[in-house]
Protein backbone atom coordinates (compact mmCIF):
# COMPACT_ATOMS: atom_id res chain seq x y z
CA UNK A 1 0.00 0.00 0.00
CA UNK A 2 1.25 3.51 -0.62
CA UNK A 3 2.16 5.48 2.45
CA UNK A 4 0.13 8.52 4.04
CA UNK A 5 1.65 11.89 3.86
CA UNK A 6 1.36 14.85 6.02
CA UNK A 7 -2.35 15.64 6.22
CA UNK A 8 -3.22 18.26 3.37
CA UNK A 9 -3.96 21.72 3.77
CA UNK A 10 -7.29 22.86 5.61
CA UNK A 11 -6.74 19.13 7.82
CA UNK A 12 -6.64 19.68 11.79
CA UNK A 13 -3.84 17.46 13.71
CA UNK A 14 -5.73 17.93 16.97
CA UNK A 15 -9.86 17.11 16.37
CA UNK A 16 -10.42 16.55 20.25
CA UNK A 17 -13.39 18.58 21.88
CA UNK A 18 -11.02 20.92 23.77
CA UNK A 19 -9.36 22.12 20.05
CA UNK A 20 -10.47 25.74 19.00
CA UNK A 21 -10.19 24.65 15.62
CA UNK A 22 -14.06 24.27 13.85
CA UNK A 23 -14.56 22.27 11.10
CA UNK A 24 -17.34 22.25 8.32
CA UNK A 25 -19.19 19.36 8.57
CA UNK A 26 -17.80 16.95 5.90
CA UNK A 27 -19.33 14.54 3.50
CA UNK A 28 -18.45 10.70 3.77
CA UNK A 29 -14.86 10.30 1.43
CA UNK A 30 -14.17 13.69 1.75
CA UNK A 31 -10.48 14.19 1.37
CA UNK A 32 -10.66 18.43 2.18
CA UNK A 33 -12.07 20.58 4.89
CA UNK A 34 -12.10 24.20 5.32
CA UNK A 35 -10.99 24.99 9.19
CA UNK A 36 -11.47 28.26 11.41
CA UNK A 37 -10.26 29.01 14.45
CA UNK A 38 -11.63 30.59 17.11
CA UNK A 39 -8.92 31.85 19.23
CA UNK A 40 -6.45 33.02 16.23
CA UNK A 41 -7.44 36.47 16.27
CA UNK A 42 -7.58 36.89 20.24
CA UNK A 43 -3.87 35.35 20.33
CA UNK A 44 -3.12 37.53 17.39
CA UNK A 45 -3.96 40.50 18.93
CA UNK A 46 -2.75 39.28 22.44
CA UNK A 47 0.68 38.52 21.01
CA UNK A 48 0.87 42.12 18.70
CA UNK A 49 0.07 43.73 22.88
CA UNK A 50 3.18 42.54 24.25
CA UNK A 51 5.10 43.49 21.27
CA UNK A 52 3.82 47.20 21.35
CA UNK A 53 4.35 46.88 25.64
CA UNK A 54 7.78 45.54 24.73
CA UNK A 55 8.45 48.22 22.02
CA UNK A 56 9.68 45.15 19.65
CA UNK A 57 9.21 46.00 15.86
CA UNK A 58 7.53 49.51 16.70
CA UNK A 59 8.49 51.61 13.82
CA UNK A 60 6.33 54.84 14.99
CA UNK A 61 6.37 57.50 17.80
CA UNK A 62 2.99 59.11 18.59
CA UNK A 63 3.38 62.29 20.52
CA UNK A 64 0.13 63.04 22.46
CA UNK A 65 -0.18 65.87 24.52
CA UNK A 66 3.71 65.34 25.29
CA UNK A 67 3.99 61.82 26.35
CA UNK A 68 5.04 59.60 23.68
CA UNK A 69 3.62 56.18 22.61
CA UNK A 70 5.82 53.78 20.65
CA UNK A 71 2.90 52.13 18.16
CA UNK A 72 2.59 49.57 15.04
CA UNK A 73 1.74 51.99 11.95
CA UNK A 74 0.10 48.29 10.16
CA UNK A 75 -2.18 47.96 13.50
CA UNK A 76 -3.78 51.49 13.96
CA UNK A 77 -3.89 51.53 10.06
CA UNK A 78 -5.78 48.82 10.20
CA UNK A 79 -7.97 49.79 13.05
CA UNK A 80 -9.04 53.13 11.84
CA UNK A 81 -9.54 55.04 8.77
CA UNK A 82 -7.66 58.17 10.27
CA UNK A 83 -4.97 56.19 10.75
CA UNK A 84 -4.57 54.51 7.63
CA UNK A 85 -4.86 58.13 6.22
CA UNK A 86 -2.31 59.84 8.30
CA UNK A 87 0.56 56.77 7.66
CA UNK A 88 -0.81 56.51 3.38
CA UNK A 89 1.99 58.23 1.51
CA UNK A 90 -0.07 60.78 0.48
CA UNK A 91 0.62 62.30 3.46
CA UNK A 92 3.20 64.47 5.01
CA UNK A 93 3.37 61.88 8.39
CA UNK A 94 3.70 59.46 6.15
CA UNK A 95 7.51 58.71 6.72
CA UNK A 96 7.76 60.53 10.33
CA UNK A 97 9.71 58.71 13.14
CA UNK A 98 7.24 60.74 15.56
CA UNK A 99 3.65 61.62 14.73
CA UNK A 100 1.92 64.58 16.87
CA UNK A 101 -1.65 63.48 17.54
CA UNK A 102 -3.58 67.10 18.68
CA UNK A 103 -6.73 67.58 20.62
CA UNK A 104 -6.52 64.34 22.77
CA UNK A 105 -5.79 64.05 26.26
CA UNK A 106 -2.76 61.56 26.80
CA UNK A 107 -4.77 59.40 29.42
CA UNK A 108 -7.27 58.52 27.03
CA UNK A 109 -5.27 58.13 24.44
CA UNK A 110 -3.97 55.34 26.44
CA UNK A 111 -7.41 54.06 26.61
CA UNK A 112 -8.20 54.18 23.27
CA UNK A 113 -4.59 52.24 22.35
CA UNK A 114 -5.51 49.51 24.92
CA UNK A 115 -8.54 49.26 23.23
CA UNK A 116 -7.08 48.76 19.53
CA UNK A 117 -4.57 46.22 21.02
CA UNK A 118 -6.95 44.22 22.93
CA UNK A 119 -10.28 44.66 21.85
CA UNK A 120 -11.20 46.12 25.25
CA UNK A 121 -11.82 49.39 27.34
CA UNK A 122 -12.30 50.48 30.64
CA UNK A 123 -15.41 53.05 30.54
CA UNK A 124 -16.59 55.15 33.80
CA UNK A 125 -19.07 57.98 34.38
CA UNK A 126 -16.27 60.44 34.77
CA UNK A 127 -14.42 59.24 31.66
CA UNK A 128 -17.32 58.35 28.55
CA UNK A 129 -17.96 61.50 27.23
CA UNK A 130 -14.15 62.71 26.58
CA UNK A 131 -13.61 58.67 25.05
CA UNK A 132 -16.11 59.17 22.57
CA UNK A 133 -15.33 63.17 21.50
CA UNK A 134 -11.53 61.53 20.93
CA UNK A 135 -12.86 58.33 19.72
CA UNK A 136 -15.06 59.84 17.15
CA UNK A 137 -12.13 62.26 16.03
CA UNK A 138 -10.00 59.20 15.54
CA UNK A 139 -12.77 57.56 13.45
CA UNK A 140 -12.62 54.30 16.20
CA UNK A 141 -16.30 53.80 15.52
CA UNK A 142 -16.49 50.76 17.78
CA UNK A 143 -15.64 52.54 21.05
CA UNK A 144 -18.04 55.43 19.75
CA UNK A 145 -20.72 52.74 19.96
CA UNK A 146 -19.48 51.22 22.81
CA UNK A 147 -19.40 54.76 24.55
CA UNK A 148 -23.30 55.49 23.14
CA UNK A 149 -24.39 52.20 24.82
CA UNK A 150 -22.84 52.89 28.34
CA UNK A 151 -24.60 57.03 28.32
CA UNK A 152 -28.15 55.08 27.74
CA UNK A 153 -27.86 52.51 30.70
CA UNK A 154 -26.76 55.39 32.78
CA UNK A 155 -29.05 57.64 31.40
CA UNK A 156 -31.76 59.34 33.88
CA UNK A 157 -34.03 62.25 34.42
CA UNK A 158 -30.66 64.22 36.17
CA UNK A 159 -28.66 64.11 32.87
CA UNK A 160 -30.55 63.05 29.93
CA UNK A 161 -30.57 67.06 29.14
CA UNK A 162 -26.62 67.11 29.62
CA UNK A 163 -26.40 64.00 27.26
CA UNK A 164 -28.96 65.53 24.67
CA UNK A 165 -26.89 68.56 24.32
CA UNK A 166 -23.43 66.42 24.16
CA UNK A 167 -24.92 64.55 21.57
CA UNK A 168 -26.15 67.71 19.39
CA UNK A 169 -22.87 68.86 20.17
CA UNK A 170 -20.49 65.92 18.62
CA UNK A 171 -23.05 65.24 16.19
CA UNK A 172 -24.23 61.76 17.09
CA UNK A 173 -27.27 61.95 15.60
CA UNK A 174 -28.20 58.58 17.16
CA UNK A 175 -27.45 59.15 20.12
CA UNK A 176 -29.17 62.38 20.00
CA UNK A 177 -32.69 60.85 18.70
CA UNK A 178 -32.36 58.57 21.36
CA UNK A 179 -31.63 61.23 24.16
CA UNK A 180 -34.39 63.08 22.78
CA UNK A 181 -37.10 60.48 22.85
CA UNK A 182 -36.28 60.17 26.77
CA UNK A 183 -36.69 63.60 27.20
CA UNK A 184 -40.39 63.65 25.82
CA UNK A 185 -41.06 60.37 27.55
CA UNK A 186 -39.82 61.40 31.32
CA UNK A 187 -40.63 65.30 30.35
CA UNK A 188 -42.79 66.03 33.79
CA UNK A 189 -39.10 64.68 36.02
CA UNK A 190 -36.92 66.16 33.02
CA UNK A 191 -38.43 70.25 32.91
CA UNK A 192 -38.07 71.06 36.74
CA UNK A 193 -34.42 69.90 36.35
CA UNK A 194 -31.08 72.57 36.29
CA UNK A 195 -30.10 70.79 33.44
CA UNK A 196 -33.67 71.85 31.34
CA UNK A 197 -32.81 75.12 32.92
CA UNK A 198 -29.07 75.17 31.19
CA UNK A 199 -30.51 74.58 27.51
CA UNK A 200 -30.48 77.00 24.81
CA UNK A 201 -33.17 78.87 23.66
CA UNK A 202 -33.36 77.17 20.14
CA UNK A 203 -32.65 73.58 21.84
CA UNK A 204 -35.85 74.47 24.51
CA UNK A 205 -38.17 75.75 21.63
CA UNK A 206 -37.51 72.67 19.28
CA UNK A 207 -38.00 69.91 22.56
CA UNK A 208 -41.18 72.18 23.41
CA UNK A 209 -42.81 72.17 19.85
CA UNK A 210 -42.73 68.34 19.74
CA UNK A 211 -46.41 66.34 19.79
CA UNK A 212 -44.46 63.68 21.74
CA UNK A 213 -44.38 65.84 25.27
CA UNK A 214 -45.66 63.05 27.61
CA UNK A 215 -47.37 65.66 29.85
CA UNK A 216 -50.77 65.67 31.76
CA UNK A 217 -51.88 69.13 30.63
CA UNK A 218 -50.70 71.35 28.66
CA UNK A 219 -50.04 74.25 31.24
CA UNK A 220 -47.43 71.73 32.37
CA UNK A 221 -45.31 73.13 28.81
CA UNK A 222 -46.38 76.63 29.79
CA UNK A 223 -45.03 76.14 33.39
CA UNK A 224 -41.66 74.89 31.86
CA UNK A 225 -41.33 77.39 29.41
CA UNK A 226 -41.61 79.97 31.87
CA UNK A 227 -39.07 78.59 34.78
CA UNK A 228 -36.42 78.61 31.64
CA UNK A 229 -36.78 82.14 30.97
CA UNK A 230 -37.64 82.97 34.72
CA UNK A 231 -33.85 81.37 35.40
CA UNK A 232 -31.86 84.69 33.65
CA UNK A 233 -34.61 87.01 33.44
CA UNK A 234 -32.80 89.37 32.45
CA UNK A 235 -31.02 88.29 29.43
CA UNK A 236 -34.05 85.48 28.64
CA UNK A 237 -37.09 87.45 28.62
CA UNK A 238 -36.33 89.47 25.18
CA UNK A 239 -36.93 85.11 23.96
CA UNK A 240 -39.93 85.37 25.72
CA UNK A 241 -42.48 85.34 22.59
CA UNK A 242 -40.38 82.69 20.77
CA UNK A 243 -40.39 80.27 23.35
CA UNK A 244 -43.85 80.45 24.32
CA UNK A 245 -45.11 80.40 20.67
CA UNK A 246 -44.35 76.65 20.90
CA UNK A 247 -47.47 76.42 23.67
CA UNK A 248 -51.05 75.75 22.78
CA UNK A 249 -52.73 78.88 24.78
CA UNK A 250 -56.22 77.55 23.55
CA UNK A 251 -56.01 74.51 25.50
CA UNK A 252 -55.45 76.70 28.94
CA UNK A 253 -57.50 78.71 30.92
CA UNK A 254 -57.31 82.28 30.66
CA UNK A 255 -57.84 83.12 34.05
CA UNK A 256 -55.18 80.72 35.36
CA UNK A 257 -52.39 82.20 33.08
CA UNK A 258 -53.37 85.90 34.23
CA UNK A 259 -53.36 84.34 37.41
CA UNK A 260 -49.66 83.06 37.08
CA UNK A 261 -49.04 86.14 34.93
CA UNK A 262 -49.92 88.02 38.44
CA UNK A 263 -47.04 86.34 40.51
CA UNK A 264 -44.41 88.06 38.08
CA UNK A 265 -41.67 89.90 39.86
CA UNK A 266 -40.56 91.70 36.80
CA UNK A 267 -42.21 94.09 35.41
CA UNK A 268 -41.87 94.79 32.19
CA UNK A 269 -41.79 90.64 31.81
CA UNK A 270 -45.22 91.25 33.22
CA UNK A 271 -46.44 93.23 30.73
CA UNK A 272 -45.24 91.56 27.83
CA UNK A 273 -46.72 88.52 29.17
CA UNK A 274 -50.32 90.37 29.50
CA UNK A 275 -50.13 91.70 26.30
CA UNK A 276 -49.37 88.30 24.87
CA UNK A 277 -52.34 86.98 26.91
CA UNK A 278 -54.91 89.26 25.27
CA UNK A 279 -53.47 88.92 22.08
CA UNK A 280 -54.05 85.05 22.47
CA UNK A 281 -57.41 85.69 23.99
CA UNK A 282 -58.57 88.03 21.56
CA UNK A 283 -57.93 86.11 18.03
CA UNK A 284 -59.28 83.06 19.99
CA UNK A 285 -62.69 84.80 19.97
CA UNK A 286 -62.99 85.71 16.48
CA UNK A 287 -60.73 83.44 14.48
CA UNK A 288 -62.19 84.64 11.20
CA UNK A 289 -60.55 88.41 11.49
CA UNK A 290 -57.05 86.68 11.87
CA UNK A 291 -56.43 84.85 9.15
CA UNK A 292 -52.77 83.35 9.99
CA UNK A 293 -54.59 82.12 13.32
CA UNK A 294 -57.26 80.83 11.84
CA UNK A 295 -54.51 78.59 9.56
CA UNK A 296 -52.63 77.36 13.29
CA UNK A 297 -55.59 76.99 15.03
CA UNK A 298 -56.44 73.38 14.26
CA UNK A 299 -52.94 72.59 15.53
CA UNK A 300 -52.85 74.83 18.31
CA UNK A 301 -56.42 72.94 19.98
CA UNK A 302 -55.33 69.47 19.24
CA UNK A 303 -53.96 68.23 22.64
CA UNK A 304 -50.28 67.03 21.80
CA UNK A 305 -50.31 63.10 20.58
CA UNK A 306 -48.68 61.54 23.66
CA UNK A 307 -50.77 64.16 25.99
CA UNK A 308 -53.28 62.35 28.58
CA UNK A 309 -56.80 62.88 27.05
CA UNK A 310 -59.44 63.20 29.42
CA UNK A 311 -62.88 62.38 28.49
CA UNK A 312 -65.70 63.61 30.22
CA UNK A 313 -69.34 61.87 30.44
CA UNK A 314 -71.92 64.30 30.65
CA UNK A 315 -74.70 63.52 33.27
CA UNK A 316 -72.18 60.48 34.95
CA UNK A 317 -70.35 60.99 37.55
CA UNK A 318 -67.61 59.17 36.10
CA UNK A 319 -64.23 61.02 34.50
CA UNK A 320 -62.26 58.53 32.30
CA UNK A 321 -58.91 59.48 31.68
CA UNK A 322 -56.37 57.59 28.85
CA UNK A 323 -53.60 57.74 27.59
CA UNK A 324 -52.55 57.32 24.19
């Protein structure tokens, strides 16, 4: 008989159950099967670690914020599109010994390295939001995620306003929908918060024009609209009719608002709220003679979708009250 040679390629030496190596499931006489192994790429990237801690075949310097990180130009290449860009030969870095990385704080830079050398990253409250500003600047998408996912399960009524405007600020727009969607859902905890306080005048109008305000009533927008500009009075109240153009004044009692209106320390905040008042009150009563009104109108009476409806029964005693 002729002899056996060594096992051809794609053939596993060790098939016992503790082997990493998975085969395809092969067909009786079958003389080929393609392998993968499970572990290669964690031993891989385990093994190019200790070379980078070991500074063995290192053949760049990254300067970052004046400490210095000897690096593998193949693995951050390879890791992130701003990398491969800065070492391509198109650019002037290209062929540098040392590389200045700007705008990143050396500490988590570190962080970030560990993380493209071992696949890992240690996240804290203190630490997220400066990972994924340098994250996202070095195009490390992953830990951008990563980052995203850790702000939701922390995310609460205290600092969903904080997150929202981190969000708008970076540019997540993912992250921002998602901030924002908490914010109309937990709106009643959210608007008597410092944080709803902090927000800008065009961030407050846009969360207050939105139909998906979980409120009760909808003096509960008016109330909030007011403590914002009642925080700086003096440098808010000139946004006074801009911000309160975003509540539906036909779904409120008159004689509560100029009853609020009353309580109003300053006065010509007062009066500009009065005037507003009667101007609301006014058009309200004959539609017709304003004709831009009488075009918002059917928005402006329409309780906001996620609002709680009541329902009254005439002649029961009964009030049901849902929420849709």
């Amino acid at each position: 008989g002729s002899s056996l040679g060594p096992p051809p390629v794609g053939h596993a030496r060790n098939t016992s159950p503790g082997s990493d190596a998975v085969a395809a499931m092969a067909t009786p006489g079958c003389e080929e099967a393609v392998l993968a192994s499970d572990c290669h790429a964690r031993q891989m990237l385990a093994q190019m670690n200790k070379l980078r801690l070991r500074t063995d075949f290192c053949d760049v310097s990254l300067n970052v914020g004046g400490q210095v990180f000897r690096v593998h130009r193949l693995v951050l290449a390879a890791s992130s599109p701003y990398f491969s860009a800065l070492f391509s030969g198109g650019m002037r870095e290209a062929d540098k010994d040392e590389v200045q990385i700007i705008g990143v704080d050396p500490a988590v830079f570190e962080s970030l390295l560990e993380f493209v050398y071992t696949g890992a990253i240690n996240i804290t409250v203190d630490n997220v939001q400066e990972l994924m500003v340098a994250a996202d600047m070095l195009h490390l998408n992953e830990v951008v995620s990563i980052c995203g996912e850790f702000l939701k399960s922390h995310m609460d009524s205290s600092n969903c306003v904080g997150i929202f405007q981190f969000s708008e600020q970076i540019g997540c727009l993912e992250m921002l929908e998602f901030t924002e969607n908490y914010i109309y859902v937990h709106f009643l905890e959210v608007c008597v918060t410092d944080e709803f306080r902090s927000l800008s005048k065009d961030q407050l109008v846009r969360l207050l024009r939105s139909e998906e305000l979980r409120i009760e009533d909808e003096y509960q927008v008016f109330t909030a609209a007011m403590d914002w500009v009642l925080q700086d009075v003096a440098k808010r109240k000139k946004h006074v009719v801009e911000v309160l153009e975003a509540v539906r004044f036909p779904l409120l009692s008159p004689q509560r608002l100029f009853k609020y209106i009353e309580g109003i320390t300053d006065f010509s905040l007062r009066v500009a709220l009065q005037t507003l008042l009667k101007e609301y009150t006014e058009v309200s009563k004959s539609p017709k003679e304003n004709k831009m009104y009488s075009q918002l109108q059917p928005a402006k009476m329409r309780p906001r979708r996620k609002a709680r409806k009541y329902l009254y029964a005439i002649g029961d005693l009964i009030t049901l009250s849902l929420r849709f």
